[in-house]
N, C-alpha and C. Protein backbone atom coordinates (compact mmCIF):
# COMPACT_ATOMS: atom_id res chain seq x y z
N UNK A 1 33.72 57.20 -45.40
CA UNK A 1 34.93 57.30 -46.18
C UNK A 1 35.42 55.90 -46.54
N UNK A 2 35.50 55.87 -47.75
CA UNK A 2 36.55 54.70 -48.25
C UNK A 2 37.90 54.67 -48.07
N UNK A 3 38.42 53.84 -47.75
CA UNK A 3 39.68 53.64 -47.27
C UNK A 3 41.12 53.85 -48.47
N UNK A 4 41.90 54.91 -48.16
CA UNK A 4 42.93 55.09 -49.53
C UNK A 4 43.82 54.16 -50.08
N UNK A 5 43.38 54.10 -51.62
CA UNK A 5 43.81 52.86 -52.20
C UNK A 5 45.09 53.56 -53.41
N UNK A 6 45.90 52.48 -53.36
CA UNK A 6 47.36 53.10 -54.11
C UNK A 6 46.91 52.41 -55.65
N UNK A 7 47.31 53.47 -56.43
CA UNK A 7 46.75 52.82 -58.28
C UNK A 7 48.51 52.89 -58.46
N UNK A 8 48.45 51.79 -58.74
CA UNK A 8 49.81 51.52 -59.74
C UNK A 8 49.68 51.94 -61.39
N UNK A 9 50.75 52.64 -62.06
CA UNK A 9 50.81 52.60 -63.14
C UNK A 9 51.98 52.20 -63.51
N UNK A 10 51.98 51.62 -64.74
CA UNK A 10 53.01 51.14 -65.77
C UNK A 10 53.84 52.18 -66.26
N UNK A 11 53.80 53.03 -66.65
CA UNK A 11 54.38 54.19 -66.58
C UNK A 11 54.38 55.23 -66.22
N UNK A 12 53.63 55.75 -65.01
CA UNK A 12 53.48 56.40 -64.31
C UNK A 12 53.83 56.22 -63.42
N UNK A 13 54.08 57.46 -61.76
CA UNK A 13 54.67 57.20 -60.85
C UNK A 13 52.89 56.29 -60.03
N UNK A 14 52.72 55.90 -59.06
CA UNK A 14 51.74 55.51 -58.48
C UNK A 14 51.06 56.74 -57.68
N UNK A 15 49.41 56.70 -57.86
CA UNK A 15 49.13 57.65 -57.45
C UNK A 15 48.28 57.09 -56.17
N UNK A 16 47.62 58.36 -55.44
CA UNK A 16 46.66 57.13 -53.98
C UNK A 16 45.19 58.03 -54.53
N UNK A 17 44.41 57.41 -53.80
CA UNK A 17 42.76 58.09 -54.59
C UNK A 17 42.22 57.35 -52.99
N UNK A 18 40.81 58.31 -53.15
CA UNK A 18 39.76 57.29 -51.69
C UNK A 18 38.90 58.47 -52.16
N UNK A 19 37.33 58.25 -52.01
CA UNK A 19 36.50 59.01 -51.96
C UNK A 19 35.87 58.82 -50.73
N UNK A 20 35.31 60.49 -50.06
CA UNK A 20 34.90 60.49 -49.22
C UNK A 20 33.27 61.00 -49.59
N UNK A 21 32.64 60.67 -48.38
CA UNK A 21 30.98 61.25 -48.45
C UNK A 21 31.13 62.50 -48.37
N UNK A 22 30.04 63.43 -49.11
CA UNK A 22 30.02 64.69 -49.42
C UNK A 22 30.21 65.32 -48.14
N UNK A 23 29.62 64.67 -46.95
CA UNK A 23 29.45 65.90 -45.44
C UNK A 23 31.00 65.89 -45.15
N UNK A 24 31.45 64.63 -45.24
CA UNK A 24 33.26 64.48 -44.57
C UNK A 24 33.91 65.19 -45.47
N UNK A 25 33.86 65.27 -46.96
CA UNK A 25 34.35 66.68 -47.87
C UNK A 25 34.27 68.02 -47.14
N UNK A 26 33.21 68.33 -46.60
CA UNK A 26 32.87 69.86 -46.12
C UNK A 26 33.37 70.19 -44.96
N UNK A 27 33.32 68.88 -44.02
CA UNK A 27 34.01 68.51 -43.09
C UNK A 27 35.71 69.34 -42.87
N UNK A 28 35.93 68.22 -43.70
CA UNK A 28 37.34 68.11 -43.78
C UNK A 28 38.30 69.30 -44.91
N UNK A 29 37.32 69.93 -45.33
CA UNK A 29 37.37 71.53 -46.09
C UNK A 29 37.49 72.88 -44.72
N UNK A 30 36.38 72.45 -44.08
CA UNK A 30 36.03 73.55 -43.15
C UNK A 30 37.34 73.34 -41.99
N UNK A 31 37.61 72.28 -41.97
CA UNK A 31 39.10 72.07 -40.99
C UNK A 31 39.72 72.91 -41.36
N UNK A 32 40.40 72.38 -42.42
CA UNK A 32 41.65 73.18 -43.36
C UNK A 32 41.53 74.32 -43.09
N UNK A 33 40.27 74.81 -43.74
CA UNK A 33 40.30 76.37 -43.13
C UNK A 33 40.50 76.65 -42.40
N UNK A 34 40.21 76.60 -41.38
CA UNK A 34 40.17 76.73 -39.45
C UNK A 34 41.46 76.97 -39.24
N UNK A 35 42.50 75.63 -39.83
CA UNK A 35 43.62 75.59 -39.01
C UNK A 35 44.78 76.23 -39.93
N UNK A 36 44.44 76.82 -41.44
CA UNK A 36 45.23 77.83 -42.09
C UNK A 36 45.15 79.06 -41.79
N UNK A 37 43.59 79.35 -41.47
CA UNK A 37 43.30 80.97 -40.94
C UNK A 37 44.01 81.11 -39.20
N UNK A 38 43.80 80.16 -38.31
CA UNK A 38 44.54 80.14 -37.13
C UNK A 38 46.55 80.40 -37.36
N UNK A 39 47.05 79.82 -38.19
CA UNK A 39 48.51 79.91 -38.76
C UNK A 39 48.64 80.81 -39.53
N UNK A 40 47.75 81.49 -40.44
CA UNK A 40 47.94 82.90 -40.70
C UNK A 40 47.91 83.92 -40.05
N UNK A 41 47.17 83.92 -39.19
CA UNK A 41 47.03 84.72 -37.84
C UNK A 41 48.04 84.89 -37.05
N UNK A 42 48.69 83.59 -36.63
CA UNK A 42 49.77 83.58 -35.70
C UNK A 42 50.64 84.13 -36.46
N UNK A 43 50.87 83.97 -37.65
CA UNK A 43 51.91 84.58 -38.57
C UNK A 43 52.22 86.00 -38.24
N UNK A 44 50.68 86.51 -38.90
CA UNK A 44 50.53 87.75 -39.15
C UNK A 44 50.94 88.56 -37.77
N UNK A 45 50.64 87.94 -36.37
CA UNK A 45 50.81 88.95 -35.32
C UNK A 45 52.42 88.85 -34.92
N UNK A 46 53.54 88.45 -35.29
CA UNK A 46 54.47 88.54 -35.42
C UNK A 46 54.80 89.52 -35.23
N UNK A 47 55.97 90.16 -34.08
CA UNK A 47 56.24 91.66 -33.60
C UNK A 47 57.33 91.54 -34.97
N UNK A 48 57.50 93.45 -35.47
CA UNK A 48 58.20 93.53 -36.09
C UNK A 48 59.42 93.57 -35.78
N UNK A 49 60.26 93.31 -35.82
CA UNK A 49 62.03 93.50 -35.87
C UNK A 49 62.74 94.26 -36.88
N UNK A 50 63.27 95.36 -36.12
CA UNK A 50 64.34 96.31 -37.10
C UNK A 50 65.62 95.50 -37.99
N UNK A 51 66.03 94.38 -36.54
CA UNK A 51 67.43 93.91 -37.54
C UNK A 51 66.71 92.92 -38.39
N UNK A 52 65.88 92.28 -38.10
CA UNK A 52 65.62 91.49 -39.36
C UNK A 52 65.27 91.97 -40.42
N UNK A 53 64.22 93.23 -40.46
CA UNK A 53 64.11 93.78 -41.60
C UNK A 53 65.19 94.01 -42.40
N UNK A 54 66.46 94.67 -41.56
CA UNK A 54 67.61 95.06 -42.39
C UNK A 54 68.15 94.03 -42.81
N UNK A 55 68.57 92.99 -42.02
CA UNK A 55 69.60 91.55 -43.05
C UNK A 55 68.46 90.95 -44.00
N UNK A 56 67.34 90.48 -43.90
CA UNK A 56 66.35 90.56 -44.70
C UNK A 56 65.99 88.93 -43.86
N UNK A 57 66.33 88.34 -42.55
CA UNK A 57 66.20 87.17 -42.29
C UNK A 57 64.68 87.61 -41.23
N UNK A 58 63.92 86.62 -41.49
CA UNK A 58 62.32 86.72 -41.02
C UNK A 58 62.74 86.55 -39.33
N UNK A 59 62.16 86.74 -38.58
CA UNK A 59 61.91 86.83 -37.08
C UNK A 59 60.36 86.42 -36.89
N UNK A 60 60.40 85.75 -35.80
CA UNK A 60 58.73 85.85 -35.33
C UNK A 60 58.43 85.79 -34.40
N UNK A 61 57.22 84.97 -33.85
CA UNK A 61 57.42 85.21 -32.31
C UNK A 61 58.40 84.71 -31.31
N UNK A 62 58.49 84.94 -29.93
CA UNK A 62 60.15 84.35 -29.24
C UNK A 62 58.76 84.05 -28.21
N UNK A 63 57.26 83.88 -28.13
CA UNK A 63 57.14 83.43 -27.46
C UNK A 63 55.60 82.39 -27.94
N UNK A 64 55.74 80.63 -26.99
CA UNK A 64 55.06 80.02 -27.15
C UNK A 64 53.51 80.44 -27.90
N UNK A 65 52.54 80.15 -28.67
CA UNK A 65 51.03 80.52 -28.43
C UNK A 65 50.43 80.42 -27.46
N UNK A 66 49.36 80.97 -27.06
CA UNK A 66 48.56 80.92 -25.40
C UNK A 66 47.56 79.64 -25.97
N UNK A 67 46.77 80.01 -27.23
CA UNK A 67 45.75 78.94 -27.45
C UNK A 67 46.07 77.65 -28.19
N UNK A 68 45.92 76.82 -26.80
CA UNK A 68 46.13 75.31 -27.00
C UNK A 68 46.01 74.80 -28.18
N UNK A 69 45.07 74.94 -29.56
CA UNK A 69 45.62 74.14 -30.22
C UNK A 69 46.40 74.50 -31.42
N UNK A 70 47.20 75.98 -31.13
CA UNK A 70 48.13 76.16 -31.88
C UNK A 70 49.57 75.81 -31.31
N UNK A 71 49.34 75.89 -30.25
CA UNK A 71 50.15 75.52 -29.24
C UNK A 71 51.10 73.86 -29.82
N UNK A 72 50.39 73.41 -30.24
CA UNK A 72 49.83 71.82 -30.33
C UNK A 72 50.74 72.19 -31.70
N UNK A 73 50.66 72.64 -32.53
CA UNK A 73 50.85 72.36 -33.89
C UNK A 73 52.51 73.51 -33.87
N UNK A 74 52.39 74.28 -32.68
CA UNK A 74 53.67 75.02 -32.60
C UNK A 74 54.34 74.76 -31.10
N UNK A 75 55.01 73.64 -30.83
CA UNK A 75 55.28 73.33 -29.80
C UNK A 75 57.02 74.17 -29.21
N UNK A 76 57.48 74.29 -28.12
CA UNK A 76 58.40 74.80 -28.25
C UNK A 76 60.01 73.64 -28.41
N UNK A 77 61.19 74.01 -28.73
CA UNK A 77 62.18 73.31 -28.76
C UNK A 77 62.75 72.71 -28.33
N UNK A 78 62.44 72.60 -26.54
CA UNK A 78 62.42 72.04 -26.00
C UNK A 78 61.39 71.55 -24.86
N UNK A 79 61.88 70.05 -24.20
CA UNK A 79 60.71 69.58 -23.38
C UNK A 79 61.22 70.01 -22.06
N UNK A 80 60.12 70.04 -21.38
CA UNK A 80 59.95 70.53 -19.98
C UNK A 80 61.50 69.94 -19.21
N UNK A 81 62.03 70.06 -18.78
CA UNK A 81 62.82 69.72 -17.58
C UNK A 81 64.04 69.86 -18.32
N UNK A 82 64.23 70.08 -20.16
CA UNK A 82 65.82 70.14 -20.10
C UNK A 82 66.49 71.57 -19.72
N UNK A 83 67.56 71.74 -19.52
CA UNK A 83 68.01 72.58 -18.95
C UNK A 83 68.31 73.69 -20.63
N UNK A 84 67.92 75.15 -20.34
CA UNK A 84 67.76 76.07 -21.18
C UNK A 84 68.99 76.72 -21.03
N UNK A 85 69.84 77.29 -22.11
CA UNK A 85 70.41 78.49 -21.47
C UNK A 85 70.04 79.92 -22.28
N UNK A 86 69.73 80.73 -21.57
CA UNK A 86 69.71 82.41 -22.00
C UNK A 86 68.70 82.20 -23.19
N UNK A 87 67.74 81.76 -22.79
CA UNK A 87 66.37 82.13 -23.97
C UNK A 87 66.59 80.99 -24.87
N UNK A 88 67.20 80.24 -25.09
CA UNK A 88 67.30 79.43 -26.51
C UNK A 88 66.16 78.60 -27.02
N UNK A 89 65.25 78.85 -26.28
CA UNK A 89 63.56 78.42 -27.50
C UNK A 89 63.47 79.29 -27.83
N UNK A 90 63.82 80.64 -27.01
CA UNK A 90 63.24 82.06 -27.33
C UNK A 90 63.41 82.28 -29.04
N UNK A 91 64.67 82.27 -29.00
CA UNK A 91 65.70 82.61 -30.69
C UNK A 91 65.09 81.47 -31.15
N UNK A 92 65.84 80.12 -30.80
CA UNK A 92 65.18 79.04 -32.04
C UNK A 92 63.11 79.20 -32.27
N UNK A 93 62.40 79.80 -31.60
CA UNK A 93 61.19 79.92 -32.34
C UNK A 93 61.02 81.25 -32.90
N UNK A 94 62.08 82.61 -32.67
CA UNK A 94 61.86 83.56 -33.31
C UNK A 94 62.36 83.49 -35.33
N UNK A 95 63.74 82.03 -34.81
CA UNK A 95 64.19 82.17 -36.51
C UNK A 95 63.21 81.06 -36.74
N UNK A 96 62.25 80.32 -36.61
CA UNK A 96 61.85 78.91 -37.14
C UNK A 96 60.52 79.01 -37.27
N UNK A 97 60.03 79.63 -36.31
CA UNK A 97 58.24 79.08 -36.58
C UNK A 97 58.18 79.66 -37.94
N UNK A 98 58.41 80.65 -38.39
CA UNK A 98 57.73 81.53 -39.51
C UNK A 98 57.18 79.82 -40.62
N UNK A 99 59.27 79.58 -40.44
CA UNK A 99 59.15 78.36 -41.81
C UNK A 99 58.43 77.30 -41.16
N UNK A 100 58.41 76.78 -40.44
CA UNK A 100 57.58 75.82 -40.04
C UNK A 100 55.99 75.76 -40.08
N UNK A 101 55.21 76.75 -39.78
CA UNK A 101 54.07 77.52 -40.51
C UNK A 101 53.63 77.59 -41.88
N UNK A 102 54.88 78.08 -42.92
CA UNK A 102 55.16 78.04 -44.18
C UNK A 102 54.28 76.65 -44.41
N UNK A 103 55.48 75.99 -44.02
CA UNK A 103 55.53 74.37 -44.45
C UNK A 103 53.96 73.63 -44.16
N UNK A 104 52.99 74.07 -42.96
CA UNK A 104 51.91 73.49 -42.61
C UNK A 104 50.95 74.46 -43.52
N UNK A 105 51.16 75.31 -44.00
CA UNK A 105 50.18 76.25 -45.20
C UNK A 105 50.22 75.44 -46.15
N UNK A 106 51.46 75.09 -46.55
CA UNK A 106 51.71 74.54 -48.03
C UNK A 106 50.80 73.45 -48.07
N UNK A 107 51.26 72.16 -46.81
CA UNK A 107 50.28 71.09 -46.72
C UNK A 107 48.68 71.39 -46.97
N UNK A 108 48.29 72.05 -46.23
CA UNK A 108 46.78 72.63 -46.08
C UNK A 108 46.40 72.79 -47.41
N UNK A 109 47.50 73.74 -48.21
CA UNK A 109 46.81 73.98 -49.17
C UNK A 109 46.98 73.00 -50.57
N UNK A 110 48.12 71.82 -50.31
CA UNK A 110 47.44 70.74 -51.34
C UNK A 110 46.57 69.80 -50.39
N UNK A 111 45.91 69.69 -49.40
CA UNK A 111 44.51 69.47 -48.98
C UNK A 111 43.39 69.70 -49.75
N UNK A 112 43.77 71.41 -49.42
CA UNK A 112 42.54 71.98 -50.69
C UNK A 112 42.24 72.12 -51.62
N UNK A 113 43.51 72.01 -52.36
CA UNK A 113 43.60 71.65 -53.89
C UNK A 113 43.07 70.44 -54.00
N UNK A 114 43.42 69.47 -53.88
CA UNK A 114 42.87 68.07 -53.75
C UNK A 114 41.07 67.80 -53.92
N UNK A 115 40.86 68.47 -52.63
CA UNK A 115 39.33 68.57 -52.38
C UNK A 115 38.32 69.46 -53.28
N UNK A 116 39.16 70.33 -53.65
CA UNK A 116 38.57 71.32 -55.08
C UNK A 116 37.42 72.20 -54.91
N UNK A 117 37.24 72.78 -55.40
CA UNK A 117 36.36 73.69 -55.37
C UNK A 117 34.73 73.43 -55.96
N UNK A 118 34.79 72.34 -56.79
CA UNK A 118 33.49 72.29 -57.40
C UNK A 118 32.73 71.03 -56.68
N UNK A 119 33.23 70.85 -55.11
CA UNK A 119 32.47 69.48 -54.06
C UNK A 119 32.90 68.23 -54.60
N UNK A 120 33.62 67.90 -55.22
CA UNK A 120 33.77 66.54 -55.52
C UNK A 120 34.30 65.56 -54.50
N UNK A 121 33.85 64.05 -54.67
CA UNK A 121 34.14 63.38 -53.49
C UNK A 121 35.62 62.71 -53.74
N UNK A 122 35.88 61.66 -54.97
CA UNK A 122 37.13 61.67 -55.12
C UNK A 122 37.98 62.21 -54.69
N UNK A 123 39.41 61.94 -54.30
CA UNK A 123 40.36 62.55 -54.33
C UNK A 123 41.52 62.01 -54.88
N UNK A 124 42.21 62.45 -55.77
CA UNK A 124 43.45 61.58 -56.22
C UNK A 124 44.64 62.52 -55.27
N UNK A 125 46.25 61.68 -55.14
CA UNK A 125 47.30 62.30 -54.78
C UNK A 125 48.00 61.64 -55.35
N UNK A 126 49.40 62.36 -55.88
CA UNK A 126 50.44 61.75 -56.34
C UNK A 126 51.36 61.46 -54.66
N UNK A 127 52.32 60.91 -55.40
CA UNK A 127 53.38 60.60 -54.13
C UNK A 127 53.31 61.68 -53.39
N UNK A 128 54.04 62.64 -53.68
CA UNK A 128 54.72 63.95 -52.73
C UNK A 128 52.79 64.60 -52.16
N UNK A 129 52.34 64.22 -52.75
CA UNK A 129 50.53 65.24 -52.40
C UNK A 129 50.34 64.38 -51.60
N UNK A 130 50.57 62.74 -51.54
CA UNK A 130 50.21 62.03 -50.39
C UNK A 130 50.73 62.10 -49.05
N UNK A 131 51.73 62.54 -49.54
CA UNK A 131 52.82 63.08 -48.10
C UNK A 131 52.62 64.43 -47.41
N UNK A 132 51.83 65.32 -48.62
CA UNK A 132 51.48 66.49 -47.74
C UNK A 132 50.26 66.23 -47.11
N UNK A 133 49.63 65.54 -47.65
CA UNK A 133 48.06 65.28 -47.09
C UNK A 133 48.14 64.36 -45.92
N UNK A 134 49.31 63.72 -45.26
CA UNK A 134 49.33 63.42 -44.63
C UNK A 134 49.32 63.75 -43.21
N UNK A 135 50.97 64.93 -43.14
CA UNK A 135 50.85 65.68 -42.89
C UNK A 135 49.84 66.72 -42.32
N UNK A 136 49.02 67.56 -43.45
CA UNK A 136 48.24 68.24 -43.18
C UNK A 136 46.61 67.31 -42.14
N UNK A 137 46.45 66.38 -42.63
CA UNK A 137 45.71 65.37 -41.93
C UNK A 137 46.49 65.41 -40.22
N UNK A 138 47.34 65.29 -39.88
CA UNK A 138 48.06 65.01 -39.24
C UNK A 138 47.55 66.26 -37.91
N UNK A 139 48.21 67.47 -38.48
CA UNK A 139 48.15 68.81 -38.26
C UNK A 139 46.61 69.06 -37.81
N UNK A 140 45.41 68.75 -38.75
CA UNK A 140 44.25 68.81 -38.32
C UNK A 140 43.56 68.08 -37.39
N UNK A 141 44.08 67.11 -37.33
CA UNK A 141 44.03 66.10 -35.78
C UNK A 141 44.28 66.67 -34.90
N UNK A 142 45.82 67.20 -34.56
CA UNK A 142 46.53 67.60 -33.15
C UNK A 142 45.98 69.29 -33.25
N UNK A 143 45.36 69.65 -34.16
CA UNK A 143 44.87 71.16 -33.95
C UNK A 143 43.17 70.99 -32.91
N UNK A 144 42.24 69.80 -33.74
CA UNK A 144 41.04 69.93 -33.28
C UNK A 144 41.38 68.81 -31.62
N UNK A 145 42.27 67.82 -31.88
CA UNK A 145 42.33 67.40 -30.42
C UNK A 145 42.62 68.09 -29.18
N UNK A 146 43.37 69.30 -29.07
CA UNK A 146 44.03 70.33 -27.88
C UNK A 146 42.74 71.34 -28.28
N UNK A 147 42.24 71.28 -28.75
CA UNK A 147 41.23 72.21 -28.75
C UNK A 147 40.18 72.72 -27.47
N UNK A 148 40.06 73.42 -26.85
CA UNK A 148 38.94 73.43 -26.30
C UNK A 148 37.17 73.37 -26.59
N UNK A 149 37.10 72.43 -25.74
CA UNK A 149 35.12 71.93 -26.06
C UNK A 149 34.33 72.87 -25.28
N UNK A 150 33.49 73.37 -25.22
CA UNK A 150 32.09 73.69 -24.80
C UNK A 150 30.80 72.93 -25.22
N UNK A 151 29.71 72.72 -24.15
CA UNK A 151 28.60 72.28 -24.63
C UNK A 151 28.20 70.62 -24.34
N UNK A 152 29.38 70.32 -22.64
CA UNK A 152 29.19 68.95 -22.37
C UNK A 152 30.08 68.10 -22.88
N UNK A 153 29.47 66.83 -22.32
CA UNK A 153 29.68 65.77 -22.23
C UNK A 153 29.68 65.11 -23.88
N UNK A 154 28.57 65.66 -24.70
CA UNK A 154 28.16 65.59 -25.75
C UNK A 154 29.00 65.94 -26.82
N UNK A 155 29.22 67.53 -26.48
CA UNK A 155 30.25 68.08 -26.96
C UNK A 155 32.12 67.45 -27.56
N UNK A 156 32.46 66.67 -26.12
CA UNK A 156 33.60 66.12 -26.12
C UNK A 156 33.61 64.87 -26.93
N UNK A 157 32.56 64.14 -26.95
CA UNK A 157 32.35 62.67 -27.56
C UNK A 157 32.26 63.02 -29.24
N UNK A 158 31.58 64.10 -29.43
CA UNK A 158 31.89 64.96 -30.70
C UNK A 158 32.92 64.81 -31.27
N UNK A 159 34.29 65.65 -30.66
CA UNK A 159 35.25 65.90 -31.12
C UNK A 159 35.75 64.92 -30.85
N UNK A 160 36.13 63.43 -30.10
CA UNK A 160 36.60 62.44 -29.98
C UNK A 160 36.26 61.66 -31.21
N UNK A 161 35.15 61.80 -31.97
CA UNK A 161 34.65 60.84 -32.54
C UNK A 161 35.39 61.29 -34.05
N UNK A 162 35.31 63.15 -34.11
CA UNK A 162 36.30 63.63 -35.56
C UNK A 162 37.50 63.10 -35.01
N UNK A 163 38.30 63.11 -33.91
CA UNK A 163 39.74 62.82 -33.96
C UNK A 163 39.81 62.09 -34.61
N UNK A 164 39.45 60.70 -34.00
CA UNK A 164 39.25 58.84 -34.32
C UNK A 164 39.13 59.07 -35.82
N UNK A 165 38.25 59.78 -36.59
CA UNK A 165 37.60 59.74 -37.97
C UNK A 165 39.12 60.23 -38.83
N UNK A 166 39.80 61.23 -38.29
CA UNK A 166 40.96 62.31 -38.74
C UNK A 166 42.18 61.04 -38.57
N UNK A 167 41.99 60.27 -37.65
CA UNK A 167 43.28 59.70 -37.62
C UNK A 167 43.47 58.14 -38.02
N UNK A 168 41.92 57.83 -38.68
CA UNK A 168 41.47 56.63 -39.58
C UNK A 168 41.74 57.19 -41.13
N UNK A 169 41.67 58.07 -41.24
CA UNK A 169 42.20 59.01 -42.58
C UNK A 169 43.71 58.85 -42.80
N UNK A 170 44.10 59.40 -42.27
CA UNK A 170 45.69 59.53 -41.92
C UNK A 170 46.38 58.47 -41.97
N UNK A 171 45.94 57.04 -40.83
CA UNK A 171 46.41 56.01 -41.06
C UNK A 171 46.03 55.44 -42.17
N UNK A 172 44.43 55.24 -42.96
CA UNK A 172 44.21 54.80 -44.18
C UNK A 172 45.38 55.35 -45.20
N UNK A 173 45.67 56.04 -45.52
CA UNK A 173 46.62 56.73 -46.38
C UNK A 173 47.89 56.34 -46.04
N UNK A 174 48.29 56.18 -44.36
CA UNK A 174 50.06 55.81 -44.29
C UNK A 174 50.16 54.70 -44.61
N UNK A 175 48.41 53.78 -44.53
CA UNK A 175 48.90 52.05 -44.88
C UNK A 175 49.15 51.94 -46.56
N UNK A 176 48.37 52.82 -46.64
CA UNK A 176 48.28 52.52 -48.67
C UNK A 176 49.70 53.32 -49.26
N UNK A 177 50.67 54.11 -48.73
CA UNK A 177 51.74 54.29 -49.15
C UNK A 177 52.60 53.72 -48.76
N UNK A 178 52.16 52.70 -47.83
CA UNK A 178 53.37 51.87 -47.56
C UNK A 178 53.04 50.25 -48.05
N UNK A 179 52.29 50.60 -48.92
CA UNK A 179 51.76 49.01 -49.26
C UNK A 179 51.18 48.23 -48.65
N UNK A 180 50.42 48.25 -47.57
CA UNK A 180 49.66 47.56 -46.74
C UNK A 180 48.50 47.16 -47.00
């Protein structure tokens, strides 16, 4: 991967571009997927609720994910040791994850827009696409890092080596929108 470079225009807003090698395209396609079909999922198993149906306000789950690396990307509202009263991650993740989910689809899917459908290595982003791709970059890191490995020693150095790769991406892109 080439490192993301910011194009200035004269009358245009500035856009960011980097081309990647075709395998890190498929790569980094087959992520996206992974970690939109995992957040649709969690979506979808959402117990239904009578009162929400009726006021028309979404509900979802009131409890954490079991598998770690959704876990990771849906953390709860609070950290270990502060003091809770009467469920209150419970409610704040029954009214919030839905949108918060929302919001990591949306990213994902100007990922995939980006990356396109006909394999191309380029990628251009405008401002706001650089910020989702960041994001979504972001998201695909802390999804495949909590992940569980099988298959060794080998295995783990694997996925250490996509993190490192996912979060040389990520930072390539936060340096080039910040002018670096």
């Amino acid at each position: 991967m080439q490192p993301w470079k910011k194009k200035k225009g004269l009358m245009r807003a500035a856009k960011y571009s980097c081309v990647l090698e075709p395998m890190e395209r498929e790569v980094l396609g087959d992520l996206s997927a992974t970690v939109s079909e995992a957040l649709i999922k969690r979506a979808q198993s959402a117990p239904k609720d009578e009162l929400a149906e009726m006021t028309g306000i979404p509900s979802g789950h009131k409890d954490a994910p079991e598998d770690p690396s959704l876990a990771r990307l849906l953390p709860d509202f609070e950290r270990d040791g502060d003091e809770e009263y009467d469920g209150d991650n419970s409610l704040l993740r029954s009214l919030h994850e839905n949108d918060i989910t929302k919001a990591k689809l949306a990213n994902l899917q100007v990922l995939n827009h980006a990356l396109g459908p006909d394999g191309g290595v380029t990628v251009t982003a405008t401002e706001e696409e650089a910020q989702s791709w960041a994001a979504a970059l972001n998201d695909i890191r802390l999804f495949v890092a909590a992940g569980e490995v099988r298959g060794g020693e080998q295995a783990v150095q694997d996925r250490d080596n996509l993190v490192e790769w996912l979060a040389f991406n990520q930072d390539s892109l936060l340096s080039a929108m910040m002018g670096n």
